[in-house]
C-alpha atoms as a PDB file:
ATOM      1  CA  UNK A   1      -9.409  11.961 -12.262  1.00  0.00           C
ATOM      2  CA  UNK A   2      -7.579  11.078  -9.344  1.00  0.00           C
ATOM      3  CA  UNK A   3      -3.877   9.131  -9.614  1.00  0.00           C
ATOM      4  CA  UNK A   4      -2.702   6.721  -7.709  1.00  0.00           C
ATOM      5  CA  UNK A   5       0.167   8.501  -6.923  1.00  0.00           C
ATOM      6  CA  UNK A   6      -1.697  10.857  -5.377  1.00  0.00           C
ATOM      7  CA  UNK A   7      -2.327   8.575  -3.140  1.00  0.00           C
ATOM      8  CA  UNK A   8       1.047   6.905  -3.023  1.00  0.00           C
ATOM      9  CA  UNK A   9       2.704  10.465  -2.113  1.00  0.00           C
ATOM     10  CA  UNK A  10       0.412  10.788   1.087  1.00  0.00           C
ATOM     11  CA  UNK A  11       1.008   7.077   2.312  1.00  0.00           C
ATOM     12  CA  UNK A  12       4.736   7.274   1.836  1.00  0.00           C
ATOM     13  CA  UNK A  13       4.971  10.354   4.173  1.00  0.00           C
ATOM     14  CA  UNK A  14       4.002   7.329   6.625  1.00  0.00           C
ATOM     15  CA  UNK A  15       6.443   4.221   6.237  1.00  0.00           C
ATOM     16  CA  UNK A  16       9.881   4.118   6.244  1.00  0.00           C
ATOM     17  CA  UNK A  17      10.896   0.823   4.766  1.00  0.00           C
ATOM     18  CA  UNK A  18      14.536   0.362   3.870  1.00  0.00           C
ATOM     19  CA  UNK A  19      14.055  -2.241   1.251  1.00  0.00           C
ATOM     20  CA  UNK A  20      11.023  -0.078  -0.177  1.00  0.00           C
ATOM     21  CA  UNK A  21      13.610   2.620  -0.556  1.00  0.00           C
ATOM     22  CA  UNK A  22      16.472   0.306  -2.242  1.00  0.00           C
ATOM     23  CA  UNK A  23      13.447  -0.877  -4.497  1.00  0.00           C
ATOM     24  CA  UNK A  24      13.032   2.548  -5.586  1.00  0.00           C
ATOM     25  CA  UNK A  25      16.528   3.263  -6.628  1.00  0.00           C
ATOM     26  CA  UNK A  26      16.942   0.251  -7.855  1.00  0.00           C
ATOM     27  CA  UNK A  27      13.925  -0.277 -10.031  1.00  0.00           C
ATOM     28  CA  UNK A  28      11.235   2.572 -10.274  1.00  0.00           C
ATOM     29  CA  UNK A  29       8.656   0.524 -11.851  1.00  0.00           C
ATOM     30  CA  UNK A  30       8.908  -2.388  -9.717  1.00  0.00           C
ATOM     31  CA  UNK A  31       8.764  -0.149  -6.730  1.00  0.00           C
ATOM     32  CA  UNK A  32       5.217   1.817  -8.148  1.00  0.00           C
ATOM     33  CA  UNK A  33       4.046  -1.800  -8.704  1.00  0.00           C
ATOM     34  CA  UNK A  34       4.595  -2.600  -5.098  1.00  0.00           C
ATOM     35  CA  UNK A  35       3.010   0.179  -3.893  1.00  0.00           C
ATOM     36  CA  UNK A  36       0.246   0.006  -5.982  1.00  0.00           C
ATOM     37  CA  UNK A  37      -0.890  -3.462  -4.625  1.00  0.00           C
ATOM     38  CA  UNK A  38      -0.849  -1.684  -0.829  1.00  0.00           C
ATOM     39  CA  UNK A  39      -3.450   0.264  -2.498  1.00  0.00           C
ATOM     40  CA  UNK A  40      -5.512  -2.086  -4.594  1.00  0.00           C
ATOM     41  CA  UNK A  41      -5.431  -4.603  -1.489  1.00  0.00           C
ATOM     42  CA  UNK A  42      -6.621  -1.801   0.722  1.00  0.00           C
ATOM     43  CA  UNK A  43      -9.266  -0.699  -1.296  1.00  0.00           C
ATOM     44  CA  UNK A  44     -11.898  -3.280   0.203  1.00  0.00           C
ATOM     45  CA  UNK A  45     -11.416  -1.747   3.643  1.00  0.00           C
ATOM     46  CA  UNK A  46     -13.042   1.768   2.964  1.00  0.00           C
ATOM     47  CA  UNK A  47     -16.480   0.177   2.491  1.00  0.00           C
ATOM     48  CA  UNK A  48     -17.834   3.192   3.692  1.00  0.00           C
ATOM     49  CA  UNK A  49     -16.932   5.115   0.472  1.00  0.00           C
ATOM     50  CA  UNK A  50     -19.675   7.372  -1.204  1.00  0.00           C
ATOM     51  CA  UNK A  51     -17.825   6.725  -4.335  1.00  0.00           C
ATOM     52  CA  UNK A  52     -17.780   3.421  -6.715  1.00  0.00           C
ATOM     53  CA  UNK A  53     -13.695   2.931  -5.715  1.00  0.00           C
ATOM     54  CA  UNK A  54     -14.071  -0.309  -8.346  1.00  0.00           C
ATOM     55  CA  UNK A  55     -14.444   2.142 -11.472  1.00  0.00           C
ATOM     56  CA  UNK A  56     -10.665   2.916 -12.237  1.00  0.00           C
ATOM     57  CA  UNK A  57      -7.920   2.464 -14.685  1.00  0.00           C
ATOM     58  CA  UNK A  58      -5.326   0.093 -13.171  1.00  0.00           C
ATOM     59  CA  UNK A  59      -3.652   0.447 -16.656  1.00  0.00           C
ATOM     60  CA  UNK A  60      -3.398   4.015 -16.210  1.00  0.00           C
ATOM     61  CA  UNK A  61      -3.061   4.394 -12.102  1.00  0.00           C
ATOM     62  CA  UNK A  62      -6.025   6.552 -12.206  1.00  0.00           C
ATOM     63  CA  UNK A  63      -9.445   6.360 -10.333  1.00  0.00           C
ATOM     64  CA  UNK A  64     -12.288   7.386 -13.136  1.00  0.00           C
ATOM     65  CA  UNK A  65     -13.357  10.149 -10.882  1.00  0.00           C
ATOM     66  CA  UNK A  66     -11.954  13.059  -8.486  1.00  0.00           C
ATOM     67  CA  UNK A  67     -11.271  12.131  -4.453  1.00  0.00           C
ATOM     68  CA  UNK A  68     -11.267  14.797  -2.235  1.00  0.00           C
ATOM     69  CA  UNK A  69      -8.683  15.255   0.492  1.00  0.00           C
ATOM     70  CA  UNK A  70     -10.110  13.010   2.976  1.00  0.00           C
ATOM     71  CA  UNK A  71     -10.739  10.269   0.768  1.00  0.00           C
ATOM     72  CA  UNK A  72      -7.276  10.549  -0.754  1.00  0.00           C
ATOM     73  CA  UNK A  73      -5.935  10.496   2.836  1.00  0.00           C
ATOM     74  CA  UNK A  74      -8.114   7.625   3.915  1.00  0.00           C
ATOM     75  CA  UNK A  75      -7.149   5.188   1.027  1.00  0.00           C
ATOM     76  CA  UNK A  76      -3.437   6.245   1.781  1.00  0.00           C
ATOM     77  CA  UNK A  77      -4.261   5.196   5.396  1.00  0.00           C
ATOM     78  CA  UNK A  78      -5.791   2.012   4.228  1.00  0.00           C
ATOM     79  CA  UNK A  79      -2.475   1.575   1.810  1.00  0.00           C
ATOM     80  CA  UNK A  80      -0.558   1.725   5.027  1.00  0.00           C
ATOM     81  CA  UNK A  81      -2.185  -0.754   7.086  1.00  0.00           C
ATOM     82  CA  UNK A  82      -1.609  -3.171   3.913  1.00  0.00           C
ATOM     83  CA  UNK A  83       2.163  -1.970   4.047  1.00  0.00           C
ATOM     84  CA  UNK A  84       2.195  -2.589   7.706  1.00  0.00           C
ATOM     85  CA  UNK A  85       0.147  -6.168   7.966  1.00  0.00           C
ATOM     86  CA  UNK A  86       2.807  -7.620   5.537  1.00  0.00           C
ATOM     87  CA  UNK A  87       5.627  -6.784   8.008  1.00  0.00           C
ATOM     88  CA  UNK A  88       3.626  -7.806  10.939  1.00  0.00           C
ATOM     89  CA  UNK A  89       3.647 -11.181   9.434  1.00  0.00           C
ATOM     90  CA  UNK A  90       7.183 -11.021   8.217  1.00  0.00           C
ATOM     91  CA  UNK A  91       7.907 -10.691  11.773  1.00  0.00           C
ATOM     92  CA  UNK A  92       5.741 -13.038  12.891  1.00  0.00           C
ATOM     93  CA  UNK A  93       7.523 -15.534  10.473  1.00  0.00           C
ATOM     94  CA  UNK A  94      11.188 -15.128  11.423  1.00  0.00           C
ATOM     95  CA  UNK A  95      10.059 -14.855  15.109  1.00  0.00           C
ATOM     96  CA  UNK A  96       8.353 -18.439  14.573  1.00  0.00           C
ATOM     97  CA  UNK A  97      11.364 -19.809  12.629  1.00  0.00           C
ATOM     98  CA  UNK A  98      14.056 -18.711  15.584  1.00  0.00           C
ATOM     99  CA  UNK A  99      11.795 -20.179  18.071  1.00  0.00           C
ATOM    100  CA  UNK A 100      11.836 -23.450  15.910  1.00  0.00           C
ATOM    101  CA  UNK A 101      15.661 -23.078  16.080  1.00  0.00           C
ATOM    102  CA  UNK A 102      16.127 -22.504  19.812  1.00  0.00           C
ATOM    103  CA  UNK A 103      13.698 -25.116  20.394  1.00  0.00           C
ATOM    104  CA  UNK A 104      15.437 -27.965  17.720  1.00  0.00           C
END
């Protein structure tokens, strides 16, 4: 069985997020929650999987099976891109709201 965190560990090496880290001190289960919805939502984008990615224990944080390396790093990839399209449009939205204000 593969674990989430296994994942987790690999996409972390790849975003530095300074309310991700607060979130970790602060509350460790919150944080693994967070995290763990980068990977569920990115999930869908490795259509391309050999393996059935829907047969795992969300209970648990485990996939029912073994991932190899490249899978592993590929779903942490995918997790990534998740992290990173909710700050693109976190950006988006505060750039849109000052534009609002300069323009009121």
């Amino acid at each position: 069985m593969t674990t989430y965190d296994e994942i987790l560990d690999l996409a972390l090496i790849s975003i530095e997020d300074y309310h991700l880290n607060s979130l970790s001190k602060e509350s460790p289960e919150k944080f693994k929650t967070v995290l763990q919805g980068f990977l569920i939502r990115g999930l869908p984008s490795f259509d391309n999987c050999i393996k059935d990615l829907s047969d795992r224990d969300d209970d648990n944080a485990t996939f029912n099976f073994i991932l190899n390396d490249m899978e592993k790093s590929i779903l942490a990839d995918y997790t990534v891109l998740s992290w990173l399209d909710k700050e693109i449009n976190d950006t988006r939205q505060i750039t849109a709201m000052l534009q609002n204000k300069q323009e009121a």
